[in-house]
PDB file of N, CA and C in Angstrom:
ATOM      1  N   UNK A   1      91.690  87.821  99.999  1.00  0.00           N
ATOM      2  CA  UNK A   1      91.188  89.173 100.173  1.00  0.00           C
ATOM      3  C   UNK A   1      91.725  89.743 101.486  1.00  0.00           C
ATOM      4  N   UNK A   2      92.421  90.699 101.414  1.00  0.00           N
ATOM      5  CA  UNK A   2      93.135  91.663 103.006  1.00  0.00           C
ATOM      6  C   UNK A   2      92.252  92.572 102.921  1.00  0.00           C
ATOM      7  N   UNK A   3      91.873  92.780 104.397  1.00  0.00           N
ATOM      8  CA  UNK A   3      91.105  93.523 105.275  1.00  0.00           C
ATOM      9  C   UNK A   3      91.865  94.775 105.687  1.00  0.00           C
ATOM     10  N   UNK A   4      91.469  95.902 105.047  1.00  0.00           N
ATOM     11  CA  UNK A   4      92.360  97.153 105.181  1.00  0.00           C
ATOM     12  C   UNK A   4      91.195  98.270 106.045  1.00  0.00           C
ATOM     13  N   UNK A   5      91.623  98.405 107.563  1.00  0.00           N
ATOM     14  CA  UNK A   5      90.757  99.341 108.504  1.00  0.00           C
ATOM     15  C   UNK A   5      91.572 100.911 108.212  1.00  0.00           C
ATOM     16  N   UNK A   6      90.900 101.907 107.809  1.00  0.00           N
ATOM     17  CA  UNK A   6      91.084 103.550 107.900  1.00  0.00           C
ATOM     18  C   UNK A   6      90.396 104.129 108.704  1.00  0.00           C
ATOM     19  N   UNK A   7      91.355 104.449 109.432  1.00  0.00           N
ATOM     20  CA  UNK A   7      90.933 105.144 110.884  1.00  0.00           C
ATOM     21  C   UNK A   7      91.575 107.124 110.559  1.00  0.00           C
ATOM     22  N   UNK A   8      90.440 107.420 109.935  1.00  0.00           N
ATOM     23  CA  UNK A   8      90.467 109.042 109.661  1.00  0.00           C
ATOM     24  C   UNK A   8      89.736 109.829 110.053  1.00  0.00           C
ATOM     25  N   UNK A   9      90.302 110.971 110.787  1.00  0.00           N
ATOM     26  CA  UNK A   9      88.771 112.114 111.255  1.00  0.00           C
ATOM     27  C   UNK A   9      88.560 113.075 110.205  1.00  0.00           C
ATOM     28  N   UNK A  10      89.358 113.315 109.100  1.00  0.00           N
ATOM     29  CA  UNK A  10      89.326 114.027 107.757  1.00  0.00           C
ATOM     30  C   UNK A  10      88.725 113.362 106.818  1.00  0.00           C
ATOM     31  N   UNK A  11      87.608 113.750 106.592  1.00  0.00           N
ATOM     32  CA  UNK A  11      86.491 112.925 105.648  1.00  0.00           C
ATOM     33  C   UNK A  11      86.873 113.044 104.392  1.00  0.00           C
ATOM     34  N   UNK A  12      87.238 114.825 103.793  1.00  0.00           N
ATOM     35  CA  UNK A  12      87.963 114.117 102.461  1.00  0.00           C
ATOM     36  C   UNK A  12      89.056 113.472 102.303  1.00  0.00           C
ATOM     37  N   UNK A  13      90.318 113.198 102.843  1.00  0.00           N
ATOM     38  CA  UNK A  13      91.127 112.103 103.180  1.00  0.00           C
ATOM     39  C   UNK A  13      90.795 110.790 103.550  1.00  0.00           C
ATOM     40  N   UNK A  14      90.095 110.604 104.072  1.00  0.00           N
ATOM     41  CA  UNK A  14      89.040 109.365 104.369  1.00  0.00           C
ATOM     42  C   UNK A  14      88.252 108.714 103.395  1.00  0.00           C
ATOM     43  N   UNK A  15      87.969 109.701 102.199  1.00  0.00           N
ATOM     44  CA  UNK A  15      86.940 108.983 100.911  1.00  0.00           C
ATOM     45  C   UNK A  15      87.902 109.034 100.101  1.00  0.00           C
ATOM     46  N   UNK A  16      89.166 109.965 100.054  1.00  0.00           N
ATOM     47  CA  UNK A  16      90.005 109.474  99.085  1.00  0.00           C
ATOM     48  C   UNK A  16      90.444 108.282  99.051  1.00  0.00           C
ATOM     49  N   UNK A  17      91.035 108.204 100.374  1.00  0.00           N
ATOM     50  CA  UNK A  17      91.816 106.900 100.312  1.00  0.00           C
ATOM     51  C   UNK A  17      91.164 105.225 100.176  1.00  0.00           C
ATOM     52  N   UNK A  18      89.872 105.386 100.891  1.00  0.00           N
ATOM     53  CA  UNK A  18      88.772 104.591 101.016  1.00  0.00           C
ATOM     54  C   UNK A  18      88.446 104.315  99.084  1.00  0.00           C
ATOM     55  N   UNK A  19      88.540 105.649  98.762  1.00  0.00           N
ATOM     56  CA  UNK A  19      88.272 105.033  97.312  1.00  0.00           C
ATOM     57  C   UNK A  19      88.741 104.319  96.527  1.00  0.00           C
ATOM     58  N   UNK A  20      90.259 105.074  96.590  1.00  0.00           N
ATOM     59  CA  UNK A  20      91.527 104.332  95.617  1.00  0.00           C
ATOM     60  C   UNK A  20      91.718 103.409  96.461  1.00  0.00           C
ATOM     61  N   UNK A  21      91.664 102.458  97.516  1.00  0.00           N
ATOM     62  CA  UNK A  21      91.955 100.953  97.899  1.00  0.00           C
ATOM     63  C   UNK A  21      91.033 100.311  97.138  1.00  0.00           C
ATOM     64  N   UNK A  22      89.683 100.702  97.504  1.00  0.00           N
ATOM     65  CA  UNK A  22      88.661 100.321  96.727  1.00  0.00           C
ATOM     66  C   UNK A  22      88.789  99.783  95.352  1.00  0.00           C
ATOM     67  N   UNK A  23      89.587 100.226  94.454  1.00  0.00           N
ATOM     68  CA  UNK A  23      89.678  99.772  93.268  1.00  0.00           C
ATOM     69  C   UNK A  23      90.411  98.660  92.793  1.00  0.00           C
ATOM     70  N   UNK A  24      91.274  98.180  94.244  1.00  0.00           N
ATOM     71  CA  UNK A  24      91.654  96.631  94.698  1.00  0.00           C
ATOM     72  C   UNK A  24      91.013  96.012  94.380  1.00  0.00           C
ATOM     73  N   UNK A  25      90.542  94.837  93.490  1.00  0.00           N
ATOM     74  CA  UNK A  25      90.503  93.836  93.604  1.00  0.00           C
ATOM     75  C   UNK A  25      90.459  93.113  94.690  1.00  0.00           C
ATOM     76  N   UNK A  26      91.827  92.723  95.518  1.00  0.00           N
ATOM     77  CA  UNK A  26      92.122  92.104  96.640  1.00  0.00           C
ATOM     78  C   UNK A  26      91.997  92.914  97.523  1.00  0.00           C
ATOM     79  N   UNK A  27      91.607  93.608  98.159  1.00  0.00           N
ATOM     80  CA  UNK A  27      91.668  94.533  99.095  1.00  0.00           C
ATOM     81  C   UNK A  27      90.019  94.607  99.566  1.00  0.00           C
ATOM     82  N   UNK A  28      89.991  94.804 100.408  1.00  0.00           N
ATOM     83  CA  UNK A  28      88.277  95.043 101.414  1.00  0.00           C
ATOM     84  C   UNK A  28      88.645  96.602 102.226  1.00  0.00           C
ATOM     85  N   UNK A  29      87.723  97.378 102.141  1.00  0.00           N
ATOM     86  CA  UNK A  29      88.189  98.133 102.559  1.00  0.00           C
ATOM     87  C   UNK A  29      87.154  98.809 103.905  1.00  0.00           C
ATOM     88  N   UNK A  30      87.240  98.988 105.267  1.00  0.00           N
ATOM     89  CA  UNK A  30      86.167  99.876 106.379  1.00  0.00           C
ATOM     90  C   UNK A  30      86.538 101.035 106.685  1.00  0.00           C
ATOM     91  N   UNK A  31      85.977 101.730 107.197  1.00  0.00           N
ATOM     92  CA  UNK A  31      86.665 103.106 107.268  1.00  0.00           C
ATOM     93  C   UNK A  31      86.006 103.641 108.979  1.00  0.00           C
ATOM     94  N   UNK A  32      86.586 104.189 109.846  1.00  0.00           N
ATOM     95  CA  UNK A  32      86.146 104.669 111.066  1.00  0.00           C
ATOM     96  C   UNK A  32      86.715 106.098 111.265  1.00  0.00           C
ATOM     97  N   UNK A  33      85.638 106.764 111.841  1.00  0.00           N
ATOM     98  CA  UNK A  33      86.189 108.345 111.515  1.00  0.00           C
ATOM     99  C   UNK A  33      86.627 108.803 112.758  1.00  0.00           C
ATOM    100  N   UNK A  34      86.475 108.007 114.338  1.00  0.00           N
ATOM    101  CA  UNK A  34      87.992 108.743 115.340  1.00  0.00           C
ATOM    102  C   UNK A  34      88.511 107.467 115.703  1.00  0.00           C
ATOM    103  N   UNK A  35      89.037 107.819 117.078  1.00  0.00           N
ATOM    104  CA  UNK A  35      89.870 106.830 117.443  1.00  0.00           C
ATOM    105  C   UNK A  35      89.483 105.298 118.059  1.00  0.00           C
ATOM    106  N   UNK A  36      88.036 105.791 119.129  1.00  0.00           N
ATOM    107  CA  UNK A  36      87.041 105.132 120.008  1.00  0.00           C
ATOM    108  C   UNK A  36      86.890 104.277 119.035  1.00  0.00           C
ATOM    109  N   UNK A  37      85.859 104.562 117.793  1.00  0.00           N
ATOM    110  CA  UNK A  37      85.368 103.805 116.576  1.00  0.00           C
ATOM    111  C   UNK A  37      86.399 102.900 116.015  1.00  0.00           C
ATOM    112  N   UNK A  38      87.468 103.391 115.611  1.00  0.00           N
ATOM    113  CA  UNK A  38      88.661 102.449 115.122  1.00  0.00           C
ATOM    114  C   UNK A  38      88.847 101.398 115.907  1.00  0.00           C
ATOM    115  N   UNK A  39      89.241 101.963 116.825  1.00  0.00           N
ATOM    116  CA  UNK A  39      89.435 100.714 118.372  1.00  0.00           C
ATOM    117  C   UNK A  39      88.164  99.356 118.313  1.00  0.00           C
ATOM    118  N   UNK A  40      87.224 100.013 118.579  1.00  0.00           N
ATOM    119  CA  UNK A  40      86.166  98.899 118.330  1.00  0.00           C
ATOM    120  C   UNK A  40      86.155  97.887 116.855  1.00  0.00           C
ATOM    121  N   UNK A  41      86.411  98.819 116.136  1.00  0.00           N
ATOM    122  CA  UNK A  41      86.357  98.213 114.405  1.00  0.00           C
ATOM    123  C   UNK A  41      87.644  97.180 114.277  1.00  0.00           C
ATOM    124  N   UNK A  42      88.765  97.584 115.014  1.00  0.00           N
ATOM    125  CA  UNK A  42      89.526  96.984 115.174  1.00  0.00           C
ATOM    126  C   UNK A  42      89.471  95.488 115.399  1.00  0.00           C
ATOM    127  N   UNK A  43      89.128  95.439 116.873  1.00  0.00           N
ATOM    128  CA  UNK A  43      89.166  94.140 117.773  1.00  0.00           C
ATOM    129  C   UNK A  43      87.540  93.603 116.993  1.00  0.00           C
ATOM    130  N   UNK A  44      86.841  93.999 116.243  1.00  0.00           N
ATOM    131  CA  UNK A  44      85.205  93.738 115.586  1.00  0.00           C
ATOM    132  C   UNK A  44      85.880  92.693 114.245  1.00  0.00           C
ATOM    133  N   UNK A  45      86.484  93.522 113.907  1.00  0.00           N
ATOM    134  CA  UNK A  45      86.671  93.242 112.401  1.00  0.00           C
ATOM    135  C   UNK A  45      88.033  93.116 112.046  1.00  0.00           C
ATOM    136  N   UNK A  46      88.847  92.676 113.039  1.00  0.00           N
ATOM    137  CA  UNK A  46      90.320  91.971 113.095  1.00  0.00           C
ATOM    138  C   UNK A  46      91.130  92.135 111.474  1.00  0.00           C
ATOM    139  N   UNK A  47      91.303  93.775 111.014  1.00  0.00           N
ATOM    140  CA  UNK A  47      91.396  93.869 109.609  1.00  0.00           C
ATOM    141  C   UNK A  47      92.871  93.327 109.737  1.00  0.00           C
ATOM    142  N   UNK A  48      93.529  92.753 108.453  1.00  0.00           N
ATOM    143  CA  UNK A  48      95.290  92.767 108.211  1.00  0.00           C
ATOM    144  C   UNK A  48      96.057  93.970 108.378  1.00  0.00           C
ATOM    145  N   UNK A  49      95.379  94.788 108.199  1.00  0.00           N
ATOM    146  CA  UNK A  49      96.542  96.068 108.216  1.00  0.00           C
ATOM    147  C   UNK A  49      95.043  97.405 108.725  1.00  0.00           C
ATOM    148  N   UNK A  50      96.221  98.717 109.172  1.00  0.00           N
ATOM    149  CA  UNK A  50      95.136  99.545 109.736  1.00  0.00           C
ATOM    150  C   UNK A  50      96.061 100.660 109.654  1.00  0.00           C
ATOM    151  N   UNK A  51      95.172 101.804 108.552  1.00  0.00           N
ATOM    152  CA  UNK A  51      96.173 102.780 108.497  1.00  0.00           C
ATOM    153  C   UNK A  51      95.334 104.019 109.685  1.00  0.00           C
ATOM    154  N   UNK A  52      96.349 104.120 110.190  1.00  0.00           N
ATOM    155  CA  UNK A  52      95.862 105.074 111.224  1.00  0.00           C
ATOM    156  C   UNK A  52      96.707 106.938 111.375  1.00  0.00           C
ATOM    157  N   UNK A  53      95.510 107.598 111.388  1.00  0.00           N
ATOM    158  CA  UNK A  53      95.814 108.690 111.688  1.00  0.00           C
ATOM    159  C   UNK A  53      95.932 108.726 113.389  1.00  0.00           C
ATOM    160  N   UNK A  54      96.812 109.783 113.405  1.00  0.00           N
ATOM    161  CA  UNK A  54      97.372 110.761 115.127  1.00  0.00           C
ATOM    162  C   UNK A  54      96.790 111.503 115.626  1.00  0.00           C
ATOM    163  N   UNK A  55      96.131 112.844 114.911  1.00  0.00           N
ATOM    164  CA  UNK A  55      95.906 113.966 115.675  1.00  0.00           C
ATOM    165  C   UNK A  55      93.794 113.156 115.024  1.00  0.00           C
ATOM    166  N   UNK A  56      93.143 112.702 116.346  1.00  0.00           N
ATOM    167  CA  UNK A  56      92.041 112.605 115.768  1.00  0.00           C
ATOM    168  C   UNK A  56      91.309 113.138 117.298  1.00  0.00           C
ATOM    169  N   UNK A  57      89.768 113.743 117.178  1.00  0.00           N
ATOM    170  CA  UNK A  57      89.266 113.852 118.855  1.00  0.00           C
ATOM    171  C   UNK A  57      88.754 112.372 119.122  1.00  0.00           C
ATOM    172  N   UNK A  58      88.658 112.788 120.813  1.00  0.00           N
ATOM    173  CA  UNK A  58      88.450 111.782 121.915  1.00  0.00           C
ATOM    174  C   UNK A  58      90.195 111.094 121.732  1.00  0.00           C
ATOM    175  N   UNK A  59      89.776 109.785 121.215  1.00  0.00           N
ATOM    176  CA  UNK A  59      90.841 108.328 121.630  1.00  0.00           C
ATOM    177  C   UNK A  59      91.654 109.027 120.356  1.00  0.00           C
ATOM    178  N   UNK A  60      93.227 109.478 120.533  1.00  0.00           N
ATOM    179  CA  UNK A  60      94.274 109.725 119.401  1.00  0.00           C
ATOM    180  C   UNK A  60      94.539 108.634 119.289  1.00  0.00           C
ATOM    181  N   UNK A  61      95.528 108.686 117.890  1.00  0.00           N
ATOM    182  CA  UNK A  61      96.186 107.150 117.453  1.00  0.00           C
ATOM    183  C   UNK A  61      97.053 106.541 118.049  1.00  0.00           C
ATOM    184  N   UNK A  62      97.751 107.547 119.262  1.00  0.00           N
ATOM    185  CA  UNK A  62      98.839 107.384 119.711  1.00  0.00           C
ATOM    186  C   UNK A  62      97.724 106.250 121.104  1.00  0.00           C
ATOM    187  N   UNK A  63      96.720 106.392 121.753  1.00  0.00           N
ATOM    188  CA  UNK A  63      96.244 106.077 122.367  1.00  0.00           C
ATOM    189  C   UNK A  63      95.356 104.220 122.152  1.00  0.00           C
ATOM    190  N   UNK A  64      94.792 104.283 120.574  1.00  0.00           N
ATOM    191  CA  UNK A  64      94.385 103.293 119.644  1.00  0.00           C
ATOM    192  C   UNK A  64      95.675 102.535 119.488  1.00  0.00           C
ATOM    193  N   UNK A  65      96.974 102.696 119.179  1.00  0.00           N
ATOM    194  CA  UNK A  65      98.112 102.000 118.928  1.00  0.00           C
ATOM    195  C   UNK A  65      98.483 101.750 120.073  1.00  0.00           C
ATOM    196  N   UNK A  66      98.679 102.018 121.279  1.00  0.00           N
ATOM    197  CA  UNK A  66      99.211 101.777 122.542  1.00  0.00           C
ATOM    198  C   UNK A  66      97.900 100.647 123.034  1.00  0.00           C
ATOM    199  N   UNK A  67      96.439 100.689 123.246  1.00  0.00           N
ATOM    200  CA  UNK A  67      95.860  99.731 123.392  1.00  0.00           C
ATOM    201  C   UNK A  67      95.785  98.649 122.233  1.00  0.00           C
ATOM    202  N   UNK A  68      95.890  99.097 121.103  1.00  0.00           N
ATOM    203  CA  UNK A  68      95.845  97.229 119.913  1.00  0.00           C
ATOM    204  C   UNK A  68      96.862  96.961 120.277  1.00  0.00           C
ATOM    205  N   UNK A  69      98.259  97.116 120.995  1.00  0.00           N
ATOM    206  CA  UNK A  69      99.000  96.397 121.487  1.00  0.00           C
ATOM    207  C   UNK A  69      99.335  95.749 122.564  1.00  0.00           C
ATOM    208  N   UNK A  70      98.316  96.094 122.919  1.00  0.00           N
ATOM    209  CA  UNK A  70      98.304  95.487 124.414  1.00  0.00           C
ATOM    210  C   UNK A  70      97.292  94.366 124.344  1.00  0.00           C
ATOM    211  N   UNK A  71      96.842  94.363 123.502  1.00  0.00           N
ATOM    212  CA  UNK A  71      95.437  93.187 123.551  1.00  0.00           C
ATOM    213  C   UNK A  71      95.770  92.295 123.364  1.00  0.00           C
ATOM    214  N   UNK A  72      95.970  91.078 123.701  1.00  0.00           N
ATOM    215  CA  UNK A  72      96.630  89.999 122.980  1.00  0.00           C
ATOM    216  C   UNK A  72      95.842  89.112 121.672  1.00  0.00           C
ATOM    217  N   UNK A  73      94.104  89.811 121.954  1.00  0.00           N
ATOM    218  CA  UNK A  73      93.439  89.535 120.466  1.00  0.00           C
ATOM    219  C   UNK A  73      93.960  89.952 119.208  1.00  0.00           C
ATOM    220  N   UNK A  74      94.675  91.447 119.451  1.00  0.00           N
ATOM    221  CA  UNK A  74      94.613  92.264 118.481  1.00  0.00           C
ATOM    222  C   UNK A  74      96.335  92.773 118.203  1.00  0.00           C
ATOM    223  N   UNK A  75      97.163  92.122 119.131  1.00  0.00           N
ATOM    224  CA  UNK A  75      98.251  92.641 118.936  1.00  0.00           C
ATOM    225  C   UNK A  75      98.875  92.895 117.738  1.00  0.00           C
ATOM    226  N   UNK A  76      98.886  91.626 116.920  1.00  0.00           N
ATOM    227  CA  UNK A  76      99.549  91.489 115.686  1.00  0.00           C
ATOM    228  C   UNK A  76      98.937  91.926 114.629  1.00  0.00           C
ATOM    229  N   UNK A  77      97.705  92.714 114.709  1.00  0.00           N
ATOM    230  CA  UNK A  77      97.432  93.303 113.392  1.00  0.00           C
ATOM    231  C   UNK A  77      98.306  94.437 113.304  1.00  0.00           C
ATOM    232  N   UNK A  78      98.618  94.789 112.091  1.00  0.00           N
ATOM    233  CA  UNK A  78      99.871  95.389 111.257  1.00  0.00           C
ATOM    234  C   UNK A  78      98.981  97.287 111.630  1.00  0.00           C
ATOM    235  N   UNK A  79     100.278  97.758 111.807  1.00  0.00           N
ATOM    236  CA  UNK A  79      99.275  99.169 112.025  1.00  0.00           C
ATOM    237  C   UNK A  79     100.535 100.205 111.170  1.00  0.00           C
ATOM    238  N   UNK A  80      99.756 100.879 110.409  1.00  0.00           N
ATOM    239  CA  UNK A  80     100.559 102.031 109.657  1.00  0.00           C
ATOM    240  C   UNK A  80     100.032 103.212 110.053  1.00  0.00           C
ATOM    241  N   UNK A  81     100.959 104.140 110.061  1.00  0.00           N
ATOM    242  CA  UNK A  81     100.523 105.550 111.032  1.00  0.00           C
ATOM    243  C   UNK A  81     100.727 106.245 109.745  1.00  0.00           C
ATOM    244  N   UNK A  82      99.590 106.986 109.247  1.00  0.00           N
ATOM    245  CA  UNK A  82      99.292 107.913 108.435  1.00  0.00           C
ATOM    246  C   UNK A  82      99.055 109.193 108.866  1.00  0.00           C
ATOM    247  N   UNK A  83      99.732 110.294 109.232  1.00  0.00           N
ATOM    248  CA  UNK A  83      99.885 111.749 109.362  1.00  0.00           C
ATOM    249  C   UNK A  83     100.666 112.868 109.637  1.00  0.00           C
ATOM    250  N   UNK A  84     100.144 113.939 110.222  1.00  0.00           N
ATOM    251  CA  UNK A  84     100.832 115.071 109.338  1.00  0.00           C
ATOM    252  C   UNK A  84     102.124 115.184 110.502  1.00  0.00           C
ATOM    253  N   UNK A  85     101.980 114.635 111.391  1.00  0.00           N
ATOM    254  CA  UNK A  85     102.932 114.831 112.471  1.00  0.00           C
ATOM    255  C   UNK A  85     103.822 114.241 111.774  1.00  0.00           C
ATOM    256  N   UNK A  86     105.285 115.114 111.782  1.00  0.00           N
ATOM    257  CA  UNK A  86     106.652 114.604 111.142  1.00  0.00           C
ATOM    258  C   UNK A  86     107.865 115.040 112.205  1.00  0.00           C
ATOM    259  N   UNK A  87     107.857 115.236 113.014  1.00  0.00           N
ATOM    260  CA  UNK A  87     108.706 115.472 114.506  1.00  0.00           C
ATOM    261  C   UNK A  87     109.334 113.664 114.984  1.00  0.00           C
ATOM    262  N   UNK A  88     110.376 114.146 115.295  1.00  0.00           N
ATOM    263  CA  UNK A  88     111.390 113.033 115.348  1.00  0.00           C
ATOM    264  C   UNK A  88     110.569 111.571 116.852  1.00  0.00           C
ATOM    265  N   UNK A  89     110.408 112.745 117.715  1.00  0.00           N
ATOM    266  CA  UNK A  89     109.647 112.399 118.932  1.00  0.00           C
ATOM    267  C   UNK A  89     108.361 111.690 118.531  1.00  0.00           C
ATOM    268  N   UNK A  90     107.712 112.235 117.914  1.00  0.00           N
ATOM    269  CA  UNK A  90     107.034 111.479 117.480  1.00  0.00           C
ATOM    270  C   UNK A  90     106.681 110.153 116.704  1.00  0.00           C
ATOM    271  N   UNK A  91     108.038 110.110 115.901  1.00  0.00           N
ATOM    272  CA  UNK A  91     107.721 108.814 114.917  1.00  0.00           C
ATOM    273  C   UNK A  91     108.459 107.897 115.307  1.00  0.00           C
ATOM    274  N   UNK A  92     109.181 107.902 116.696  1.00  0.00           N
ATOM    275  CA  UNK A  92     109.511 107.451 117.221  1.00  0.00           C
ATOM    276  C   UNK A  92     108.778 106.364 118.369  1.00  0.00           C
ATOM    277  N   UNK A  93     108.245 107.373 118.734  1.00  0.00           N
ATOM    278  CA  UNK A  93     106.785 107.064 119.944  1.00  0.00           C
ATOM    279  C   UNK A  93     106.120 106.404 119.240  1.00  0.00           C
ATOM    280  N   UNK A  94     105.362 106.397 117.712  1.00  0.00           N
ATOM    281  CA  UNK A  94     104.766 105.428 117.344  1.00  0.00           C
ATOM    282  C   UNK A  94     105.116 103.907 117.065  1.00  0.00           C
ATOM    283  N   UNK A  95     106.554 104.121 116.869  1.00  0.00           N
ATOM    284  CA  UNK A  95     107.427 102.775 116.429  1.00  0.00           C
ATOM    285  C   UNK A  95     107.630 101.970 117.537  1.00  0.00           C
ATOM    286  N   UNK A  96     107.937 102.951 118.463  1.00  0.00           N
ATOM    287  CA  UNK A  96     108.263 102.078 120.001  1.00  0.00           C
ATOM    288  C   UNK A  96     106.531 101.579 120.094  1.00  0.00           C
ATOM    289  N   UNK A  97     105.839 102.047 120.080  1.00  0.00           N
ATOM    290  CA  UNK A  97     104.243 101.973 120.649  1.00  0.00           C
ATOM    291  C   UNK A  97     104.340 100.369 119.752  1.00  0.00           C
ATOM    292  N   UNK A  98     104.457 100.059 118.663  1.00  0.00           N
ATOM    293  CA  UNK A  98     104.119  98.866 117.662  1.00  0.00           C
ATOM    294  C   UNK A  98     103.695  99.391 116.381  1.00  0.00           C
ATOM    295  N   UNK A  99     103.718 100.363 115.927  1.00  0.00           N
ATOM    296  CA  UNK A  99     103.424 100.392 114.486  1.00  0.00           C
ATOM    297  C   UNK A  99     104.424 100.228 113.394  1.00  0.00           C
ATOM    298  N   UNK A 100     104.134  99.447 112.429  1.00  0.00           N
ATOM    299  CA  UNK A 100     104.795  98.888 111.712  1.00  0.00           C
ATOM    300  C   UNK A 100     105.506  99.545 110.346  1.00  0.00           C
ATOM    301  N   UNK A 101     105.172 101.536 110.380  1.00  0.00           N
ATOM    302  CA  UNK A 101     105.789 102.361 109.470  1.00  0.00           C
ATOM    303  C   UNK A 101     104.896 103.467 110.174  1.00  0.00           C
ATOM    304  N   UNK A 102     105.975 104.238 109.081  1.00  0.00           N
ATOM    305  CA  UNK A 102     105.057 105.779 109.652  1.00  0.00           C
ATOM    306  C   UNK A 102     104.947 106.554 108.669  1.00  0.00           C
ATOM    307  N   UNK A 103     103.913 106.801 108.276  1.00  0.00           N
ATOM    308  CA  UNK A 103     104.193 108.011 106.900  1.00  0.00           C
ATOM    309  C   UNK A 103     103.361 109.264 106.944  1.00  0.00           C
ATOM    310  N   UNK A 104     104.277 110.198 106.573  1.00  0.00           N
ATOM    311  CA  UNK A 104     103.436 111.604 106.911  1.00  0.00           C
ATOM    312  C   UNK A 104     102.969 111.883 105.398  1.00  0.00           C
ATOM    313  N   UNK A 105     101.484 112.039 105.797  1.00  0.00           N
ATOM    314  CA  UNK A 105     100.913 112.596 104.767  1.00  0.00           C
ATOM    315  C   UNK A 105     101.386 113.342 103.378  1.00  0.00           C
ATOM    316  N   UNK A 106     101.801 114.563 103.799  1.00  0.00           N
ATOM    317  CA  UNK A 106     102.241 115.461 102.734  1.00  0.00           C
ATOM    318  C   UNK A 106     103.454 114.952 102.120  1.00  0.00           C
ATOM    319  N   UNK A 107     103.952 113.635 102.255  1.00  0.00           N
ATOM    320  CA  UNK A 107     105.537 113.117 101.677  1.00  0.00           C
ATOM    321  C   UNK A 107     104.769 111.749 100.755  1.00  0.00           C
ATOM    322  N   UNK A 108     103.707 111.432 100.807  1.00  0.00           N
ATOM    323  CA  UNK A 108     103.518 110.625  99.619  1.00  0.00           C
ATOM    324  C   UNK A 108     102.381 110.552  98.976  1.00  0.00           C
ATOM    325  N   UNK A 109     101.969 109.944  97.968  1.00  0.00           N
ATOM    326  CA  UNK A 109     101.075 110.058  97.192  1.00  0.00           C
ATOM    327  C   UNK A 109     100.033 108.531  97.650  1.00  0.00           C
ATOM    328  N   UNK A 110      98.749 108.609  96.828  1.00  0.00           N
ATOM    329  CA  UNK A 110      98.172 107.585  97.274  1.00  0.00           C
ATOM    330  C   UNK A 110      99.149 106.163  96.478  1.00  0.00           C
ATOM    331  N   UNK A 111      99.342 106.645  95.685  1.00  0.00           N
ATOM    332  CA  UNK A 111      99.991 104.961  95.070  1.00  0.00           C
ATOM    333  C   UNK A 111     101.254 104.373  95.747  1.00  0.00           C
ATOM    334  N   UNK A 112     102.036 106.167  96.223  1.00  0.00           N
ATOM    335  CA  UNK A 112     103.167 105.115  97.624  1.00  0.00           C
ATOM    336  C   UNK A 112     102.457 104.647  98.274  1.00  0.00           C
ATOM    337  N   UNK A 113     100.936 105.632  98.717  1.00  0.00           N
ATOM    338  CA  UNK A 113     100.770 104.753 100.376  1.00  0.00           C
ATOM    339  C   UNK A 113     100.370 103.491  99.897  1.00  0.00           C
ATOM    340  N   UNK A 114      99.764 102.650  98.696  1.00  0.00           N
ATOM    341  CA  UNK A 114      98.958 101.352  98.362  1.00  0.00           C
ATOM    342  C   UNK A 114     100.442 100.643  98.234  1.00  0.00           C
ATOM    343  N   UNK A 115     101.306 101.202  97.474  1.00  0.00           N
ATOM    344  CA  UNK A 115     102.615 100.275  97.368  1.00  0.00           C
ATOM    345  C   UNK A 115     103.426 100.043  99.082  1.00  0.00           C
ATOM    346  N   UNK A 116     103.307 101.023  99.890  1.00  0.00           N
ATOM    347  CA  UNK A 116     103.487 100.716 101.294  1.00  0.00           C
ATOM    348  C   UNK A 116     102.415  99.882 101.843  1.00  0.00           C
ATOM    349  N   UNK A 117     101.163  99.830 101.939  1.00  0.00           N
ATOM    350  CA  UNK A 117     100.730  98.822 102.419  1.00  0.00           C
ATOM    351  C   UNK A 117     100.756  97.563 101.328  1.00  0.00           C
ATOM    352  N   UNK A 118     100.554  97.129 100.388  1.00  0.00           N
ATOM    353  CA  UNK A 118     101.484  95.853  99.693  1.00  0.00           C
ATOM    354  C   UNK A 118     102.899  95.624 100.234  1.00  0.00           C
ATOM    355  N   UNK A 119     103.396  96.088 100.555  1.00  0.00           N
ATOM    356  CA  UNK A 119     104.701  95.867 101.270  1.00  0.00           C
ATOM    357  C   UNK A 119     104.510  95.099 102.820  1.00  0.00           C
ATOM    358  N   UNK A 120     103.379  95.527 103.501  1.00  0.00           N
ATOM    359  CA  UNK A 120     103.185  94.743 104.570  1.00  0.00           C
ATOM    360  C   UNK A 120     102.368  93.791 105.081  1.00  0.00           C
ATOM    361  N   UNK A 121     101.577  93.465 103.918  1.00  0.00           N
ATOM    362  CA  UNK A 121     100.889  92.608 103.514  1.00  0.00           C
ATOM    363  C   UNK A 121     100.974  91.229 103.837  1.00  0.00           C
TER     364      UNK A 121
END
């Protein structure tokens, strides 16, 4: 069973996606709605993979991805950056930061994003 953390401040994006993992079988799914919360849920609940949104208030993702990498508890959990930011600078900054893909929202559907996280599985 993989431990899949969603770190979303968009609640209907957040129950979508929360839902359709849900219908995994293998998959467990938590959900944290900013960045602070993720962070904690994170290093709490040491999930396999953590799809994370960017633009969230308080702690951004860019801020959540720069500390799970620095932790040496938490380094190696797998982090996928889920949002709308599609600027070069940016998906860059997340890759250098440690995240392990980047996908902007409006370019895939939920079954890419489940076939992208099976991919890093």
């Amino acid at each position: 069973m993989a431990k899949i953390l969603i770190v979303e401040d968009d609640k209907f994006l957040r129950d979508l996606l929360s839902a359709r993992l849900r219908k995994e079988k293998d998959l467990e799914v938590s959900v944290a709605e900013d960045g602070e919360e993720g962070l904690k849920k994170i290093k709490e609940e040491k999930p396999d993979l953590v799809l994370l949104d960017l633009i969230m208030p308080g702690i951004d993702g860019f801020e959540v991805l720069k500390k799970a990498k620095e932790d040496e508890e938490i380094k190696n959990i797998k982090i996928i950056v889920l949002s709308n930011l599609g600027q070069e600078e940016e998906i860059k900054k997340a890759l250098d930061l440690g995240a392990e893909d980047y996908l902007i929202k409006a370019h895939f559907t939920l079954e890419e994003i489940l076939s992208k996280i099976r991919s890093h599985l």
